[in-house]
C-alpha atoms as a PDB file:
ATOM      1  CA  UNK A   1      63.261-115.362 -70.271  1.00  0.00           C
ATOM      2  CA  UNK A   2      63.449-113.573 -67.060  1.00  0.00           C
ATOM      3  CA  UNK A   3      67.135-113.025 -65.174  1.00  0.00           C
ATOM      4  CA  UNK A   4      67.530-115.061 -62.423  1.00  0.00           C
ATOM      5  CA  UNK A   5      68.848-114.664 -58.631  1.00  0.00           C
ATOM      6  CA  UNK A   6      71.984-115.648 -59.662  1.00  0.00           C
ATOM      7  CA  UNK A   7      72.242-113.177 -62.625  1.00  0.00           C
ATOM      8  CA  UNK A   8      70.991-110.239 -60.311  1.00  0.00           C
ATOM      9  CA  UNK A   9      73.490-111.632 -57.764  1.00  0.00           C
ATOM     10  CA  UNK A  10      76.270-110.940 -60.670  1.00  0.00           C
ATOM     11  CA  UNK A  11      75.309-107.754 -61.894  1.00  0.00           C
ATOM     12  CA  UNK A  12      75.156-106.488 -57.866  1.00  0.00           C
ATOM     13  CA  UNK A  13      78.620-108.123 -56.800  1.00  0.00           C
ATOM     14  CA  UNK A  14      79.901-106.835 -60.421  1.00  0.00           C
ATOM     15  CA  UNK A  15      78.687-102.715 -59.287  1.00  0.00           C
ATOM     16  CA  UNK A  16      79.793-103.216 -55.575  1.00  0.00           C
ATOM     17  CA  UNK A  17      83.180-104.372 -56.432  1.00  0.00           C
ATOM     18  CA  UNK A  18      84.110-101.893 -58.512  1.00  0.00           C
ATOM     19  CA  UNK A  19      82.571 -98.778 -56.464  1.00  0.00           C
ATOM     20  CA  UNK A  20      84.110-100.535 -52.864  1.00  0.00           C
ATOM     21  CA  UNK A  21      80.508-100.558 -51.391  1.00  0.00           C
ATOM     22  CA  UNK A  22      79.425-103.037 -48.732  1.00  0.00           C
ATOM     23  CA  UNK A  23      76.035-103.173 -49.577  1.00  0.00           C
ATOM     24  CA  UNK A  24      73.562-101.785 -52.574  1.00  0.00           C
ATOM     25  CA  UNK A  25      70.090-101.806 -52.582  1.00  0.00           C
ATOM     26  CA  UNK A  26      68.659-103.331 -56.046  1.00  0.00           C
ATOM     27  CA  UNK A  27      66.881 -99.951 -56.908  1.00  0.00           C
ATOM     28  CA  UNK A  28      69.332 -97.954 -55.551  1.00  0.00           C
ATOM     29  CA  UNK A  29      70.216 -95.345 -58.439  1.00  0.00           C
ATOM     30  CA  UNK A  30      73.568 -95.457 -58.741  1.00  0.00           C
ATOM     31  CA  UNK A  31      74.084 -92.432 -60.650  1.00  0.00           C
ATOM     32  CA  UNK A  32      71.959 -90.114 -59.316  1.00  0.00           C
ATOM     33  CA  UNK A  33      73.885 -91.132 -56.289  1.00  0.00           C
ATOM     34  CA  UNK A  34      76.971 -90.506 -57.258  1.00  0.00           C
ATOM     35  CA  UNK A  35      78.240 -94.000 -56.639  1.00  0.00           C
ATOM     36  CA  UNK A  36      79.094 -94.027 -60.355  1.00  0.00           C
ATOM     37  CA  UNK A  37      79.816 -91.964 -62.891  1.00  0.00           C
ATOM     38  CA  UNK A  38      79.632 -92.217 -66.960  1.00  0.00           C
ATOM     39  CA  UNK A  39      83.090 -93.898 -67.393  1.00  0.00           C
ATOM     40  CA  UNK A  40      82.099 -96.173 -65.018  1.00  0.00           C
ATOM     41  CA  UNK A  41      78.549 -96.976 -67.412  1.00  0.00           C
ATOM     42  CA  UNK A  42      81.210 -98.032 -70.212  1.00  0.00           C
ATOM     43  CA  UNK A  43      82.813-100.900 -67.770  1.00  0.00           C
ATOM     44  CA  UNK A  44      79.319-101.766 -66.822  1.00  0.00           C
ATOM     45  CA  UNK A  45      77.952-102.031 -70.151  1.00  0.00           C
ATOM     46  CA  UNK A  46      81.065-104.004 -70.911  1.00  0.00           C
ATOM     47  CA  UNK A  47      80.346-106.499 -67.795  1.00  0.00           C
ATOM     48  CA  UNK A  48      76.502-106.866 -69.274  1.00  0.00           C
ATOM     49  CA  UNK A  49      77.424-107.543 -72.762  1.00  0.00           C
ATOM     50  CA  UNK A  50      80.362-110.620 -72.013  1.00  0.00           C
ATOM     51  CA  UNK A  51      78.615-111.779 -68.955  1.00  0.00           C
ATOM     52  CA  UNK A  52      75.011-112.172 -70.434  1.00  0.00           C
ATOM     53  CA  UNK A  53      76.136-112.390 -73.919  1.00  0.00           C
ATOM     54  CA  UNK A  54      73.995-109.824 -75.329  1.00  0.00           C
ATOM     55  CA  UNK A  55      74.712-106.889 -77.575  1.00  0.00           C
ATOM     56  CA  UNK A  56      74.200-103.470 -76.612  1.00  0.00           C
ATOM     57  CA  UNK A  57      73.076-101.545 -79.534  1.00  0.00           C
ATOM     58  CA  UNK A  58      72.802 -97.128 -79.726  1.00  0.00           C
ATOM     59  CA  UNK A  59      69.042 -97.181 -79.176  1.00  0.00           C
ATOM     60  CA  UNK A  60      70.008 -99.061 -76.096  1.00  0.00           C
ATOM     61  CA  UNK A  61      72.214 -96.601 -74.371  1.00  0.00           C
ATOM     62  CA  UNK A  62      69.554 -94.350 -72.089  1.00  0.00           C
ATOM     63  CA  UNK A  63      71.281 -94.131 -68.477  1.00  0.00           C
ATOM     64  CA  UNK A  64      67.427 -95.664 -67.340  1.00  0.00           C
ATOM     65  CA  UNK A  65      68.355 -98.705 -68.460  1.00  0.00           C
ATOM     66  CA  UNK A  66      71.494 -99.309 -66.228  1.00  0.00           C
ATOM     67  CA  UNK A  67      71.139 -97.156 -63.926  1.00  0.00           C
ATOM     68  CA  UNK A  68      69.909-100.067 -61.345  1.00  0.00           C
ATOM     69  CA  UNK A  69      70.415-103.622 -60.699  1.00  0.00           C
ATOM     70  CA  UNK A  70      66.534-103.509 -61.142  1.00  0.00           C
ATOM     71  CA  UNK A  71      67.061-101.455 -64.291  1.00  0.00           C
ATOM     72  CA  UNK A  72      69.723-103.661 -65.705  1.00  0.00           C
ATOM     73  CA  UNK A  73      67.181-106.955 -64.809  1.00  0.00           C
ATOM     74  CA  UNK A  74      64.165-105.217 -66.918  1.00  0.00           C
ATOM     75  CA  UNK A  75      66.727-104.768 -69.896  1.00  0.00           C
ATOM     76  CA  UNK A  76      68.176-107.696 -70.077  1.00  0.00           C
ATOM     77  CA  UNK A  77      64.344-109.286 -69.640  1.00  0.00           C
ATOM     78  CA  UNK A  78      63.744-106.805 -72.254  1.00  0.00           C
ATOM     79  CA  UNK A  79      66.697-108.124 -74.658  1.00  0.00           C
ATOM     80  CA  UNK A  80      65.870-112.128 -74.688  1.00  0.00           C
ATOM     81  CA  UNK A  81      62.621-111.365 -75.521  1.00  0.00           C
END
């Protein structure tokens, strides 16, 4: 099952609202950036796990996999599989 517009849409609105940006780019990297920072990861991973009802798990916890809306997409594609 892939993620939809509507999910991407989400997970965007969800990382702009809570870092007070205008505007992100879907492969913008928001740590390397600085836009975020690792307390910030534990909301988002928070936001991914009741919003698309799946379970984040240890193995699952590598900064690559959130640290994009494209990244989040690919491991939530990655986690209905």
């Amino acid at each position: 099952m892939t993620v939809d517009a509507a999910e991407a849409t989400a997970i965007s609105n969800f990382i702009m609202e809570s870092c007070d940006l205008a505007q992100l780019a879907d492969d913008c990297d928001i740590f390397e950036t600085r836009i975020a920072n690792s307390l910030f990861s534990i909301e988002l991973m928070t936001f991914i796990e009741s919003e698309f009802s799946v379970k984040i798990m240890t193995a699952d916890l590598g900064m690559s996999n959130f640290n994009s809306v494209n990244a989040i997409e690919r491991f939530l594609e990655r986690k209905r599989v």
